[in-house]
C-alpha atoms as a PDB file:
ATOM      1  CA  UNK A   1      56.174  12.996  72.730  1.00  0.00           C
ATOM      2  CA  UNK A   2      52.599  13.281  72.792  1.00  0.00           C
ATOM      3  CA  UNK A   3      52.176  14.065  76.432  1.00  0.00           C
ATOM      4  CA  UNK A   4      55.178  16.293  76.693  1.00  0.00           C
ATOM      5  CA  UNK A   5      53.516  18.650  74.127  1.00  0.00           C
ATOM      6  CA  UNK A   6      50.304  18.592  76.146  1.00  0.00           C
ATOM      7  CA  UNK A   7      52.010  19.543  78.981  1.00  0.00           C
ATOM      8  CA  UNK A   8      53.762  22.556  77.394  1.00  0.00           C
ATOM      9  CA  UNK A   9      50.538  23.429  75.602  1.00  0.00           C
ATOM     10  CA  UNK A  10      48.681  23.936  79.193  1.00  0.00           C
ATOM     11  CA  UNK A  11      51.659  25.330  80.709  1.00  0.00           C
ATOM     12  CA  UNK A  12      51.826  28.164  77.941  1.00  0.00           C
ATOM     13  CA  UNK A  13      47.717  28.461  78.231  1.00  0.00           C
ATOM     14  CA  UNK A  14      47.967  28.965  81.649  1.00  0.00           C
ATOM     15  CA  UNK A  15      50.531  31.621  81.827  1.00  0.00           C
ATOM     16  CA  UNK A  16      48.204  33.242  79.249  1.00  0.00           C
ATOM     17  CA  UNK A  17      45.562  33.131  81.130  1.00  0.00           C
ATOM     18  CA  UNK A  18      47.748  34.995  84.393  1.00  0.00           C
ATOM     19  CA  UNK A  19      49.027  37.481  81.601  1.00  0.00           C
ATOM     20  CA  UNK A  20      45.177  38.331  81.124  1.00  0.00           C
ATOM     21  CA  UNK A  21      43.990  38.306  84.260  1.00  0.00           C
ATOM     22  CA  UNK A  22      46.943  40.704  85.223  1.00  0.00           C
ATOM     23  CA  UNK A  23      46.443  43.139  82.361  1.00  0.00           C
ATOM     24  CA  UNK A  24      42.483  42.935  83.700  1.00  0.00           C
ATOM     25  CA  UNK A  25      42.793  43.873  86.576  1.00  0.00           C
ATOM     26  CA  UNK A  26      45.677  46.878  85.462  1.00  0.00           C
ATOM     27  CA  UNK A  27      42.623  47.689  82.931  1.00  0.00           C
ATOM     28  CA  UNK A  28      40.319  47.977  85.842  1.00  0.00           C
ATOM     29  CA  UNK A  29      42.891  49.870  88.017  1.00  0.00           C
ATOM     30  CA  UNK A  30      43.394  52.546  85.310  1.00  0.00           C
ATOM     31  CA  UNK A  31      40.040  52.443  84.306  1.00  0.00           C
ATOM     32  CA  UNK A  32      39.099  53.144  88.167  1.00  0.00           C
ATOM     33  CA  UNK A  33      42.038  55.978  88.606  1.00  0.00           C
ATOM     34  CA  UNK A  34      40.919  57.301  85.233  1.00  0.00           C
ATOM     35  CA  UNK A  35      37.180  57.577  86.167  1.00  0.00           C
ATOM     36  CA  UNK A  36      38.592  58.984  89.411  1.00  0.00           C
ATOM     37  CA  UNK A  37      40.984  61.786  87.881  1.00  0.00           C
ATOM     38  CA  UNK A  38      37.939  62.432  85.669  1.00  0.00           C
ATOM     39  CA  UNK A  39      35.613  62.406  88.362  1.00  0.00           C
ATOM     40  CA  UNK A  40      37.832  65.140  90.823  1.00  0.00           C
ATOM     41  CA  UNK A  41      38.294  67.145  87.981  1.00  0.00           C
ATOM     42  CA  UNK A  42      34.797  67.427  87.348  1.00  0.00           C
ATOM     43  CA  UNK A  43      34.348  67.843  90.952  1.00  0.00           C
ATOM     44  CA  UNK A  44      36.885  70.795  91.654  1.00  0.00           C
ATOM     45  CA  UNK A  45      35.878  72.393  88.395  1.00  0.00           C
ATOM     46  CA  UNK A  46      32.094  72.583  90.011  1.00  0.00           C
ATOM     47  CA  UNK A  47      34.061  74.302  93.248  1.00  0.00           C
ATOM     48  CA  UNK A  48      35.721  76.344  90.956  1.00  0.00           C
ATOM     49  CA  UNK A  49      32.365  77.703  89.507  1.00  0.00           C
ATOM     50  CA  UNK A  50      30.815  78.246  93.405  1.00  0.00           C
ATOM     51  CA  UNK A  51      33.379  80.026  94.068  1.00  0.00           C
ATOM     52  CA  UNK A  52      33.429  82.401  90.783  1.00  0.00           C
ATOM     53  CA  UNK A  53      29.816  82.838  91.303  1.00  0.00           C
ATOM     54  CA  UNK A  54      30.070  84.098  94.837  1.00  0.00           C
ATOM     55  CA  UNK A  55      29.031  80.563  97.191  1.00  0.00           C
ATOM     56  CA  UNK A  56      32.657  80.378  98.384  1.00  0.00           C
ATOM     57  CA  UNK A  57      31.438  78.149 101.511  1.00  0.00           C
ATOM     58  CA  UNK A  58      30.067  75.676  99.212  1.00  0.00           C
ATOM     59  CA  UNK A  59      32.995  75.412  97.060  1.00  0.00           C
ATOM     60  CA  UNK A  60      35.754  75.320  99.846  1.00  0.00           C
ATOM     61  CA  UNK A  61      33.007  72.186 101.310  1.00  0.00           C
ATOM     62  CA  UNK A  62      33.477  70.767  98.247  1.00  0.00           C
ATOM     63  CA  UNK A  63      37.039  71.158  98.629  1.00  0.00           C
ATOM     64  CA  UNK A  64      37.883  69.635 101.586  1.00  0.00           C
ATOM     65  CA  UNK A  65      36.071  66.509 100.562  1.00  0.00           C
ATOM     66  CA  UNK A  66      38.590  66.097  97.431  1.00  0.00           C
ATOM     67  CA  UNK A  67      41.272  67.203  99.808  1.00  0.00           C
ATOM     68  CA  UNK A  68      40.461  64.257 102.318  1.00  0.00           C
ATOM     69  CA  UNK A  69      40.486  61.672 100.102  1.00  0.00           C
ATOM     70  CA  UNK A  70      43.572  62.961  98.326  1.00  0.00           C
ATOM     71  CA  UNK A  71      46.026  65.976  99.232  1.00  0.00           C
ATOM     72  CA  UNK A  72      46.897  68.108  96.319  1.00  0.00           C
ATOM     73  CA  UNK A  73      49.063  71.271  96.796  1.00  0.00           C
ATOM     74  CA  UNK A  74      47.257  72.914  93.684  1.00  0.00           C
ATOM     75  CA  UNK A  75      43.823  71.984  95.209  1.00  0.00           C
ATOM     76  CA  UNK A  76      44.890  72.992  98.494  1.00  0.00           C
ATOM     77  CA  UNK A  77      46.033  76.398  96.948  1.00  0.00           C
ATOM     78  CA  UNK A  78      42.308  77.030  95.073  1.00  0.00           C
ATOM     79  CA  UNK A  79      40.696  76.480  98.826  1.00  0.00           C
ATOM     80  CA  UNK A  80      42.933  78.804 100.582  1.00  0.00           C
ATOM     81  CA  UNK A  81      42.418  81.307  97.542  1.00  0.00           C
ATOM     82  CA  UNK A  82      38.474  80.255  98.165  1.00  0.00           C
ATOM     83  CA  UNK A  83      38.807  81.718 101.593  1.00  0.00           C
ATOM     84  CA  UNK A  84      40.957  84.632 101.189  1.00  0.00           C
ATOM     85  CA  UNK A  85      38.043  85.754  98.309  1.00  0.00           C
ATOM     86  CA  UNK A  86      35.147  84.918 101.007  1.00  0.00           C
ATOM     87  CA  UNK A  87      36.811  86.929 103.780  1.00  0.00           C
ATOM     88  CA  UNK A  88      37.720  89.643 101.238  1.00  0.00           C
ATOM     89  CA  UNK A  89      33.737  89.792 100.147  1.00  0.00           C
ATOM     90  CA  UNK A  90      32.781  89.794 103.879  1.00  0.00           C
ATOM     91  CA  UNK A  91      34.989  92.544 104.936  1.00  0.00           C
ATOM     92  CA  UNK A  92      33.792  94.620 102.074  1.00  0.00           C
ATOM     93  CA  UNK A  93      29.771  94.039 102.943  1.00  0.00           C
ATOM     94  CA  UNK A  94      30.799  94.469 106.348  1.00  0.00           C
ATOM     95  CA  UNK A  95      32.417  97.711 105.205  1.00  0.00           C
ATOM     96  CA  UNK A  96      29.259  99.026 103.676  1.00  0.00           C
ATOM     97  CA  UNK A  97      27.045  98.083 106.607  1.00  0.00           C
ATOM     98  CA  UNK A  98      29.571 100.534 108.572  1.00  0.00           C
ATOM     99  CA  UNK A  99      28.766 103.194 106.142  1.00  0.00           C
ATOM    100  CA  UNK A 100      25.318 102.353 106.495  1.00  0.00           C
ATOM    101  CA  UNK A 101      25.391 102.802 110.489  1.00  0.00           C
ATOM    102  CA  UNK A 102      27.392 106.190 109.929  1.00  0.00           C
ATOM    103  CA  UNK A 103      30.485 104.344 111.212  1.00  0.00           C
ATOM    104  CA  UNK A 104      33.641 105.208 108.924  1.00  0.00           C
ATOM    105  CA  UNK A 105      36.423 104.071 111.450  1.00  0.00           C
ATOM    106  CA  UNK A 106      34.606 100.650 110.917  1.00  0.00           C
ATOM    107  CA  UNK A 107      34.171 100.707 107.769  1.00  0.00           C
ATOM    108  CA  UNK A 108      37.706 102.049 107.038  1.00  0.00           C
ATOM    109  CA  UNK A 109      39.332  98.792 108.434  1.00  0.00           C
ATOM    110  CA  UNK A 110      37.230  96.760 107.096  1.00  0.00           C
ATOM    111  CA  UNK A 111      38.109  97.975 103.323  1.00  0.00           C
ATOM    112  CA  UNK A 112      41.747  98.100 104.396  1.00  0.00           C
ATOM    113  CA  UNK A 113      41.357  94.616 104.725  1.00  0.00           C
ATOM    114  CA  UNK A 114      40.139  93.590 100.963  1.00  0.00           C
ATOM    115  CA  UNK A 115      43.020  91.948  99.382  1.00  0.00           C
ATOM    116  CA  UNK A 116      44.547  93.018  96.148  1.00  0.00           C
ATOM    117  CA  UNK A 117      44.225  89.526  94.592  1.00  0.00           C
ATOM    118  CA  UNK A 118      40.148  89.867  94.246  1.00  0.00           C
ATOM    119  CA  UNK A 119      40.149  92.711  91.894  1.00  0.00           C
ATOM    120  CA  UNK A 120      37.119  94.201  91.564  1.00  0.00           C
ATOM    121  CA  UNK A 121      36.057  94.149  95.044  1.00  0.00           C
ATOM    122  CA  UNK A 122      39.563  95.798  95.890  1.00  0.00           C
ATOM    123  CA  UNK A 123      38.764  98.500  93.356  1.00  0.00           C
ATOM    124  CA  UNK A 124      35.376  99.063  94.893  1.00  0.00           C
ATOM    125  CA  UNK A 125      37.055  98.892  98.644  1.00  0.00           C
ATOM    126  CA  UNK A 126      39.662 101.521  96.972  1.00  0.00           C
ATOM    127  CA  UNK A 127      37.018 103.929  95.677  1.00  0.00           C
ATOM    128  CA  UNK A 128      35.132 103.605  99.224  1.00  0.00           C
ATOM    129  CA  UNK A 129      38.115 104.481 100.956  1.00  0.00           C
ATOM    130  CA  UNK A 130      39.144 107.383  98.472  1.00  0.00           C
ATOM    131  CA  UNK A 131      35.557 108.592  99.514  1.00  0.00           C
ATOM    132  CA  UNK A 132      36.134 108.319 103.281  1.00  0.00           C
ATOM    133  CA  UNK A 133      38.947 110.432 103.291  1.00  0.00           C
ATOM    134  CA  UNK A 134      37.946 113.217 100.775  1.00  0.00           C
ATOM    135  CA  UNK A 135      34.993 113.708 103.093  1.00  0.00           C
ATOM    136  CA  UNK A 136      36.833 113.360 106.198  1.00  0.00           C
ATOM    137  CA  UNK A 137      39.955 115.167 104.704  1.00  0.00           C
ATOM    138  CA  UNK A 138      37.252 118.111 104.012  1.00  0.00           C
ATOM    139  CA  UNK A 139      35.377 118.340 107.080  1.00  0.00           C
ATOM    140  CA  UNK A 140      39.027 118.531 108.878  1.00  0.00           C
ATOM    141  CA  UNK A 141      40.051 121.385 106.843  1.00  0.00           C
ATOM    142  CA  UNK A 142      36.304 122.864 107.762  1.00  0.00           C
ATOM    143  CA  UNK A 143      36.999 122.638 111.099  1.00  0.00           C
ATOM    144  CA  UNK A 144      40.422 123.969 111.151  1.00  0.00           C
ATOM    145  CA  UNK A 145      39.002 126.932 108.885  1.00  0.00           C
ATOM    146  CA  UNK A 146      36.909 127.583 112.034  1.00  0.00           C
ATOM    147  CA  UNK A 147      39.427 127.600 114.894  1.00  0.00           C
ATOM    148  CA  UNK A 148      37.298 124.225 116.069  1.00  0.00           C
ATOM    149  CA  UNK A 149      40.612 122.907 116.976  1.00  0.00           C
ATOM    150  CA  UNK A 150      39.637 120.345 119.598  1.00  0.00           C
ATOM    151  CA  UNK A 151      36.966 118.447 117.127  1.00  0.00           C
ATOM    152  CA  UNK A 152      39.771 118.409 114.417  1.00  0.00           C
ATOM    153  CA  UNK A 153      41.792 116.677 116.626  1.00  0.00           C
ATOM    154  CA  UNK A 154      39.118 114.063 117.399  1.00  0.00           C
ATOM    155  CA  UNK A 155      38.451 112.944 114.033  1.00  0.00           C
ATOM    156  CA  UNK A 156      42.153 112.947 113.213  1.00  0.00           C
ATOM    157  CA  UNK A 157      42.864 110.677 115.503  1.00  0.00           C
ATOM    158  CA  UNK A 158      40.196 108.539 115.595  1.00  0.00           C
ATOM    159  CA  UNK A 159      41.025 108.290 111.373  1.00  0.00           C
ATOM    160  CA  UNK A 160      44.852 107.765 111.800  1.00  0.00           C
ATOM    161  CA  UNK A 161      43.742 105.104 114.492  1.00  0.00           C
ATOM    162  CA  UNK A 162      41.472 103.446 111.618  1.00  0.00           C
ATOM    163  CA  UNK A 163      43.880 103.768 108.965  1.00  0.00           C
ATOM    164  CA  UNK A 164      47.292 104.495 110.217  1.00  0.00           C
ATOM    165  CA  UNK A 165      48.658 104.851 106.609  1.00  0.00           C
ATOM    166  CA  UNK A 166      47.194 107.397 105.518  1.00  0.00           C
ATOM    167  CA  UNK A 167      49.858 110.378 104.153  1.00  0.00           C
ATOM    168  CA  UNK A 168      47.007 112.773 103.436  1.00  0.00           C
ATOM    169  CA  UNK A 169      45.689 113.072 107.384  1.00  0.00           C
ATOM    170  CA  UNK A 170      48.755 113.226 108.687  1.00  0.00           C
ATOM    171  CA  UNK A 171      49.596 115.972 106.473  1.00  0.00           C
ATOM    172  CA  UNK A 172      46.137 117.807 108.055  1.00  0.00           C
ATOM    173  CA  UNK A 173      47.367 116.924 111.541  1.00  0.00           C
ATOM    174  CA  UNK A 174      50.734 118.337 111.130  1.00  0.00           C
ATOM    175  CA  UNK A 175      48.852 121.191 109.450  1.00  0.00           C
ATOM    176  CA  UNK A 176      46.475 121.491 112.536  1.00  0.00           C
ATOM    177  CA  UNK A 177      49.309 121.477 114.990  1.00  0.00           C
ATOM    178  CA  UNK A 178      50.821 124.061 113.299  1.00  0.00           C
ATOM    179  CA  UNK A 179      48.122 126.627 112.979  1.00  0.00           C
ATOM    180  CA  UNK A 180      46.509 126.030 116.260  1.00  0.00           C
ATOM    181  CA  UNK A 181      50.064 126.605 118.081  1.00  0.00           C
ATOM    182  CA  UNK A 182      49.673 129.625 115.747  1.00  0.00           C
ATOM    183  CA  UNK A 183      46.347 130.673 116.696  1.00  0.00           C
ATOM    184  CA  UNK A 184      47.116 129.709 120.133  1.00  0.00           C
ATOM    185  CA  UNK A 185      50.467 132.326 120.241  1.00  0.00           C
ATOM    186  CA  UNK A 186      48.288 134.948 118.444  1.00  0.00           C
ATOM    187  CA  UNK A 187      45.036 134.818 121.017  1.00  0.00           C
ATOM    188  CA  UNK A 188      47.544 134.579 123.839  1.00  0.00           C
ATOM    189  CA  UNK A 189      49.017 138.046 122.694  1.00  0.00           C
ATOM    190  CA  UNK A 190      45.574 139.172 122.615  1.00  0.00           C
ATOM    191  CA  UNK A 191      44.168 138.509 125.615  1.00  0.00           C
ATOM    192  CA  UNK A 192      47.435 140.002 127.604  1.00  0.00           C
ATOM    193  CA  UNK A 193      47.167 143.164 125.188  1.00  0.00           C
ATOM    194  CA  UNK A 194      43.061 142.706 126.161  1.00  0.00           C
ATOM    195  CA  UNK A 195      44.575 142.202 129.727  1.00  0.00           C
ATOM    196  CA  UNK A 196      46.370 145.552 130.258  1.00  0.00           C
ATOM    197  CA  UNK A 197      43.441 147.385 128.173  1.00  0.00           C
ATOM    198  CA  UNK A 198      40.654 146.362 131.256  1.00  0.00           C
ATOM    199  CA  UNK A 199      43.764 146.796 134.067  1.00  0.00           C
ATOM    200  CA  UNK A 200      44.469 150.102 132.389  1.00  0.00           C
ATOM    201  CA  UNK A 201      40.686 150.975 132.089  1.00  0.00           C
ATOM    202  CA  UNK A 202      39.641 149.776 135.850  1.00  0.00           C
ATOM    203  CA  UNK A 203      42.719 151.762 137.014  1.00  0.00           C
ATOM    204  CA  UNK A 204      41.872 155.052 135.304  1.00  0.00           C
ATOM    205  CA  UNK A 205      37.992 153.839 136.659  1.00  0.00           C
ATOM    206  CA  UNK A 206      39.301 153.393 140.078  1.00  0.00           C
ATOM    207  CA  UNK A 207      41.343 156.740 139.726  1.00  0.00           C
ATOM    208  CA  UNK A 208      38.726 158.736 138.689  1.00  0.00           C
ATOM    209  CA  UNK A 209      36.149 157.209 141.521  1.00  0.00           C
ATOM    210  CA  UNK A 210      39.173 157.750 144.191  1.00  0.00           C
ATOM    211  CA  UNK A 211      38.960 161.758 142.674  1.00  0.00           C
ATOM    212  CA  UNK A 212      35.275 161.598 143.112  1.00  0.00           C
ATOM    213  CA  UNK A 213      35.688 160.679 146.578  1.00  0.00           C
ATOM    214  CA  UNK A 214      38.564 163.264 147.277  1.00  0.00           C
ATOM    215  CA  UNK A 215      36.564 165.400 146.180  1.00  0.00           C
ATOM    216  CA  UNK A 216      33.311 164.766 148.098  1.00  0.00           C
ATOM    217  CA  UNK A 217      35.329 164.488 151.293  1.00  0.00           C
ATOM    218  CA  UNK A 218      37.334 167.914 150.275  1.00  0.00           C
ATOM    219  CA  UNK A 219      33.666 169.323 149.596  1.00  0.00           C
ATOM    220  CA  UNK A 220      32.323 167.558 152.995  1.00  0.00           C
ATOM    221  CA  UNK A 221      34.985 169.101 154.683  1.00  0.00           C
ATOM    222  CA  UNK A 222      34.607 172.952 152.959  1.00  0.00           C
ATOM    223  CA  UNK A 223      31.159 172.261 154.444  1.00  0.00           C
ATOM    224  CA  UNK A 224      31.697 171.203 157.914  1.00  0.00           C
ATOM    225  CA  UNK A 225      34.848 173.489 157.962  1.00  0.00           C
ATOM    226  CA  UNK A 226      32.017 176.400 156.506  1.00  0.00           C
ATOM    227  CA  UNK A 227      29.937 175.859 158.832  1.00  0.00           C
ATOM    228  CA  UNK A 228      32.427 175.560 162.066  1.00  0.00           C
ATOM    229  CA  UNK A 229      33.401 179.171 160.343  1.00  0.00           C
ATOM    230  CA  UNK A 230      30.216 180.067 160.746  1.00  0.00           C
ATOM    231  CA  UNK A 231      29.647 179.073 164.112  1.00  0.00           C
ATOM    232  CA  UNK A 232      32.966 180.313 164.703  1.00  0.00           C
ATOM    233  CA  UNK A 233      31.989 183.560 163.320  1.00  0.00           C
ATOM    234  CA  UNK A 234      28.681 183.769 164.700  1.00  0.00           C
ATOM    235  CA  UNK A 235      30.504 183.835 167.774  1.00  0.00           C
ATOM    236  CA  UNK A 236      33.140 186.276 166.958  1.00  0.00           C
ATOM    237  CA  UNK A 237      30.794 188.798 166.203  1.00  0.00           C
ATOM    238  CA  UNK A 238      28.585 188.375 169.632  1.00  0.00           C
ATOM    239  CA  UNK A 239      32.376 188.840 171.368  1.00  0.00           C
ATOM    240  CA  UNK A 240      32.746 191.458 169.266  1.00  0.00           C
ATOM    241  CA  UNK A 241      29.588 193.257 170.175  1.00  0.00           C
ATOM    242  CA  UNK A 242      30.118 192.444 173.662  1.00  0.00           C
ATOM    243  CA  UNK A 243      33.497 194.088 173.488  1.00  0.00           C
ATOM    244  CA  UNK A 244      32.129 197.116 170.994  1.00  0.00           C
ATOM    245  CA  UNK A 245      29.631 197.918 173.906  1.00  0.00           C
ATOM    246  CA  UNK A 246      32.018 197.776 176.689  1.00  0.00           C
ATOM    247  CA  UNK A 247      33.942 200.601 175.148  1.00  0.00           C
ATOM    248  CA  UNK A 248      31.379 203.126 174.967  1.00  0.00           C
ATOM    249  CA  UNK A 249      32.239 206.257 177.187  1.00  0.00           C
ATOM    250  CA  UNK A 250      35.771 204.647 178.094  1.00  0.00           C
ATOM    251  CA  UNK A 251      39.031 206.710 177.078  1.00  0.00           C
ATOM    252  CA  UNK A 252      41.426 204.968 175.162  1.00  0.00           C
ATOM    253  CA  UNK A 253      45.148 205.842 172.840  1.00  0.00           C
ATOM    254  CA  UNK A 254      45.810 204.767 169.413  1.00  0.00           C
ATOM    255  CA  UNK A 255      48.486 202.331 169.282  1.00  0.00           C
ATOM    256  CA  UNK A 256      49.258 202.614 165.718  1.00  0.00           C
ATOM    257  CA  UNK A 257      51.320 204.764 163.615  1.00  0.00           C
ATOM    258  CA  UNK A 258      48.617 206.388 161.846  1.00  0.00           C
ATOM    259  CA  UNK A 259      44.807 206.527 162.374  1.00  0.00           C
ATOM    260  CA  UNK A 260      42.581 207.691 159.778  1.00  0.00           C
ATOM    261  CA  UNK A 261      39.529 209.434 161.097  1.00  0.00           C
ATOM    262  CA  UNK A 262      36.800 209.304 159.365  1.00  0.00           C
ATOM    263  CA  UNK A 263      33.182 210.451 158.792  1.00  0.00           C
ATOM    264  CA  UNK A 264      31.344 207.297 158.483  1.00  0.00           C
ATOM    265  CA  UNK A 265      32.284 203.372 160.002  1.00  0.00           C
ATOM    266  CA  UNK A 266      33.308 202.506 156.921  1.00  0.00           C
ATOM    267  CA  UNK A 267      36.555 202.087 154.418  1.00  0.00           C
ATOM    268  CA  UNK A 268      34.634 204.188 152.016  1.00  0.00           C
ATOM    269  CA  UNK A 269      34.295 207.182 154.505  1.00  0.00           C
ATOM    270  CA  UNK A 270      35.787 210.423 154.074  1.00  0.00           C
ATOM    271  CA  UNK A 271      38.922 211.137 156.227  1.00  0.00           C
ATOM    272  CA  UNK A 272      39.364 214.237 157.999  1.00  0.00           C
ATOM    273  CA  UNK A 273      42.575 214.163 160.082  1.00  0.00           C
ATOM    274  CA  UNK A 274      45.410 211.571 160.849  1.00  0.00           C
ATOM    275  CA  UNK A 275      45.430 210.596 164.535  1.00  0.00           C
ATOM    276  CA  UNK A 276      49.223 209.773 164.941  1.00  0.00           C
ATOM    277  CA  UNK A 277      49.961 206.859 167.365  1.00  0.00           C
ATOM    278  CA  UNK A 278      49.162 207.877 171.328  1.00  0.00           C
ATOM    279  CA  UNK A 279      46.750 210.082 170.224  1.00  0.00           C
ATOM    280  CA  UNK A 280      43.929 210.380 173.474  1.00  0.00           C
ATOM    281  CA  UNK A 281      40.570 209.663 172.382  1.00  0.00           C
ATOM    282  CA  UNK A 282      37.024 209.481 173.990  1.00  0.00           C
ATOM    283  CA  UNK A 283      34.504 206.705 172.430  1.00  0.00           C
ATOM    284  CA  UNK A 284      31.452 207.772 172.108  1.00  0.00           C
ATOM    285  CA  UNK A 285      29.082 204.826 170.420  1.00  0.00           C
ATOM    286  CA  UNK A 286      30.193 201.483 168.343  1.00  0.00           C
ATOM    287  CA  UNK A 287      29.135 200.294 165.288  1.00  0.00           C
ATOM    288  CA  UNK A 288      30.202 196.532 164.731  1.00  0.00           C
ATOM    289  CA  UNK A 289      31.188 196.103 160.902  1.00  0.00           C
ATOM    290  CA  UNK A 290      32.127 191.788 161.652  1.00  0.00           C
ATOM    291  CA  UNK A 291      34.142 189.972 164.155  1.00  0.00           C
ATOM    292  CA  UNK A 292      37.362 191.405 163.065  1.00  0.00           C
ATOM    293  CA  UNK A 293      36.556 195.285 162.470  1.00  0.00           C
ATOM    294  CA  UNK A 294      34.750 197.122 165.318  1.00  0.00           C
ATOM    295  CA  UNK A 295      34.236 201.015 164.466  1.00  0.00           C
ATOM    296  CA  UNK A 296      34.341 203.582 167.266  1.00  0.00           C
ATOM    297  CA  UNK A 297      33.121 207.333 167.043  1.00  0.00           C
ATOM    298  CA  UNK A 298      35.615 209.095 168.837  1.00  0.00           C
ATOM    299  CA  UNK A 299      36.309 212.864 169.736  1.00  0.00           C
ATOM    300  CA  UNK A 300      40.263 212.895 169.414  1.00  0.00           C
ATOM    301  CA  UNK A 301      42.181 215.350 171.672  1.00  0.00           C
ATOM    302  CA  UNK A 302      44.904 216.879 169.521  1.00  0.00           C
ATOM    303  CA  UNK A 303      47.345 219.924 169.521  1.00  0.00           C
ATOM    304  CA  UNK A 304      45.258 221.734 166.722  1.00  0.00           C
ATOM    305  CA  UNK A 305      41.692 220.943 169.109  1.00  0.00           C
ATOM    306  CA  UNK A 306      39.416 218.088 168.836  1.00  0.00           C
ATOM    307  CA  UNK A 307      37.961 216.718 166.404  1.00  0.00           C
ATOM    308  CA  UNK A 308      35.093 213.600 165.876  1.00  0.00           C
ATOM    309  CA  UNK A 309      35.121 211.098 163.595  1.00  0.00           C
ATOM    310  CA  UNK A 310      35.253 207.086 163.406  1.00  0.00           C
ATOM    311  CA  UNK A 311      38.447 205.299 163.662  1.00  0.00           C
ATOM    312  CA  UNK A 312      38.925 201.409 163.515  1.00  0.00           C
ATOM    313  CA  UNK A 313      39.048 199.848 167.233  1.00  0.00           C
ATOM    314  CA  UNK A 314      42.003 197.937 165.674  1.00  0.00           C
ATOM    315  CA  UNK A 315      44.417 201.220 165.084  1.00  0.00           C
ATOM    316  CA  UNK A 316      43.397 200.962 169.267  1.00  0.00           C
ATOM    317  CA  UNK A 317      44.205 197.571 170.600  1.00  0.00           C
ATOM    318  CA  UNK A 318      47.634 196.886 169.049  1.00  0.00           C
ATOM    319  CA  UNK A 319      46.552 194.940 166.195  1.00  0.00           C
ATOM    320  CA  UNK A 320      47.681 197.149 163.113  1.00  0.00           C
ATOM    321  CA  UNK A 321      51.251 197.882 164.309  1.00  0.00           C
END
């Protein structure tokens, strides 16, 4: 009896002792996942502070070391929001370098790209880009105010380019379009009107030097035409002295109805008879008044007796009918 409750005495110590050692080591376990847990925590709560304080590559470092030794989708979430902050904080300061290097195409994408989940950098990348296109909105306008239409259209387009969203430029650039295909319609209607103002001018120019001309030419040929008269007359009256001589002493008829005789060579002279055509008369002298009008003093034989006087060689030679 005595052994057999020695027996179950050790047996029961023993599986005590298991029972301990089992509950030990589960102490231990928990005590190590415990200090773990505790220990992560305290880790990714350090990350968490990097990252609110700006050092974003330090807390995604950190991590991707609690990552590796354990995956955690809400971990895993805090490094990709890590990220998306850093690259939101780098496109902004790269943003505001553009503006530094006069470059607002650069820095326009750059804000553009500042996520809505960091809020006070996206309200700074906001106000930036409210800023970019006030001034570029104004200087369009400028431009368009001066009929520049060609450098409108370059900074349109290199803006829409930038920032394809924006409803304010393409409002300017349908704007542009519309008053430069204005302007455009309106200078076109002024330079043909312009046109036909020089055309009309260098015609009534080239009318008025073609009457010039005519006219020198007309006056050219008065003078050549003057002075072939002259020549021509010169000549005439030599053949008319020549012929004036050659009548002297020569008996000659009138040919013409009437005659008037007169008492000088001359229109104005007194007339003393009519010599009626056939009338015989005897030249005495000749005076030459010009090539066409030769005046002869005659004595005229008549029924009444003679009588002396001058007479026009023309009322002799068939040339007054």
């Amino acid at each position: 009896m005595e052994k057999r409750s020695t027996s179950s005495t050790n047996a029961k110590s023993n599986k005590n002792k298991i029972i301990l050692t089992i509950l030990s080591v589960a102490v231990i376990a928990v005590s190590v996942f415990l200090f773990t847990v505790i220990k992560d925590n305290k880790t990714i709560k350090q990350a968490d502070s990097l990252v609110a304080i700006g050092k974003y590559e330090n807390g995604i470092a950190i991590y991707d070391t609690v990552l590796t030794k354990k995956y955690s989708d809400d971990v895993m979430a805090k490094r990709e929001n890590a990220i998306e902050l850093m690259e939101a904080n780098e496109n902004y300061e790269r943003g505001m370098e553009s503006l530094d290097h006069n470059d607002r195409y650069k820095a326009l994408k750059y804000f553009s790209k500042v996520p809505e989940n960091d809020t006070k950098l996206y309200e700074k990348a906001t106000t930036e880009l409210q800023d970019i296109e006030d001034v570029t909105a104004a200087e369009i306008e400028e431009l368009i105010g001066d009929q520049e239409f060609d450098e409108a259209h370059d900074i349109v387009n290199a803006y829409l380019k930038a920032a394809p969203g924006s409803a304010r430029i393409s409002n300017l650039k349908d704007t542009l379009l519309a008053i430069e295909k204005d302007v455009t319609k309106k200078n076109a209607v002024a330079k043909a009107e312009e046109d036909q103002k020089i055309a009309q001018a260098k015609s009534e120019e080239e009318k008025q030097a073609k009457a010039i001309e005519d006219e020198k030419r007309k006056q050219e040929a008065i003078a050549i035409a003057s002075a072939k008269s002259k020549e021509t007359g010169k000549w005439e009256l030599e053949q008319a002295r020549i012929t004036g001589a050659n009548l002297v002493n020569k008996t000659l008829y009138t040919t013409s109805k009437i005659a008037n005789l007169r008492d000088a060579p001359t229109l104005g002279g007194n007339v003393g008879i009519v010599l009626y055509k056939g009338t015989e008369v005897y030249i005495l002298e000749t005076h030459v008044e010009s090539a066409s009008r030769t005046w002869c003093k005659v004595r005229a034989y008549t029924n009444e007796g003679s009588y002396v006087g001058w007479i026009s060689y023309n009322t002799m030679n068939n040339s007054i009918p």
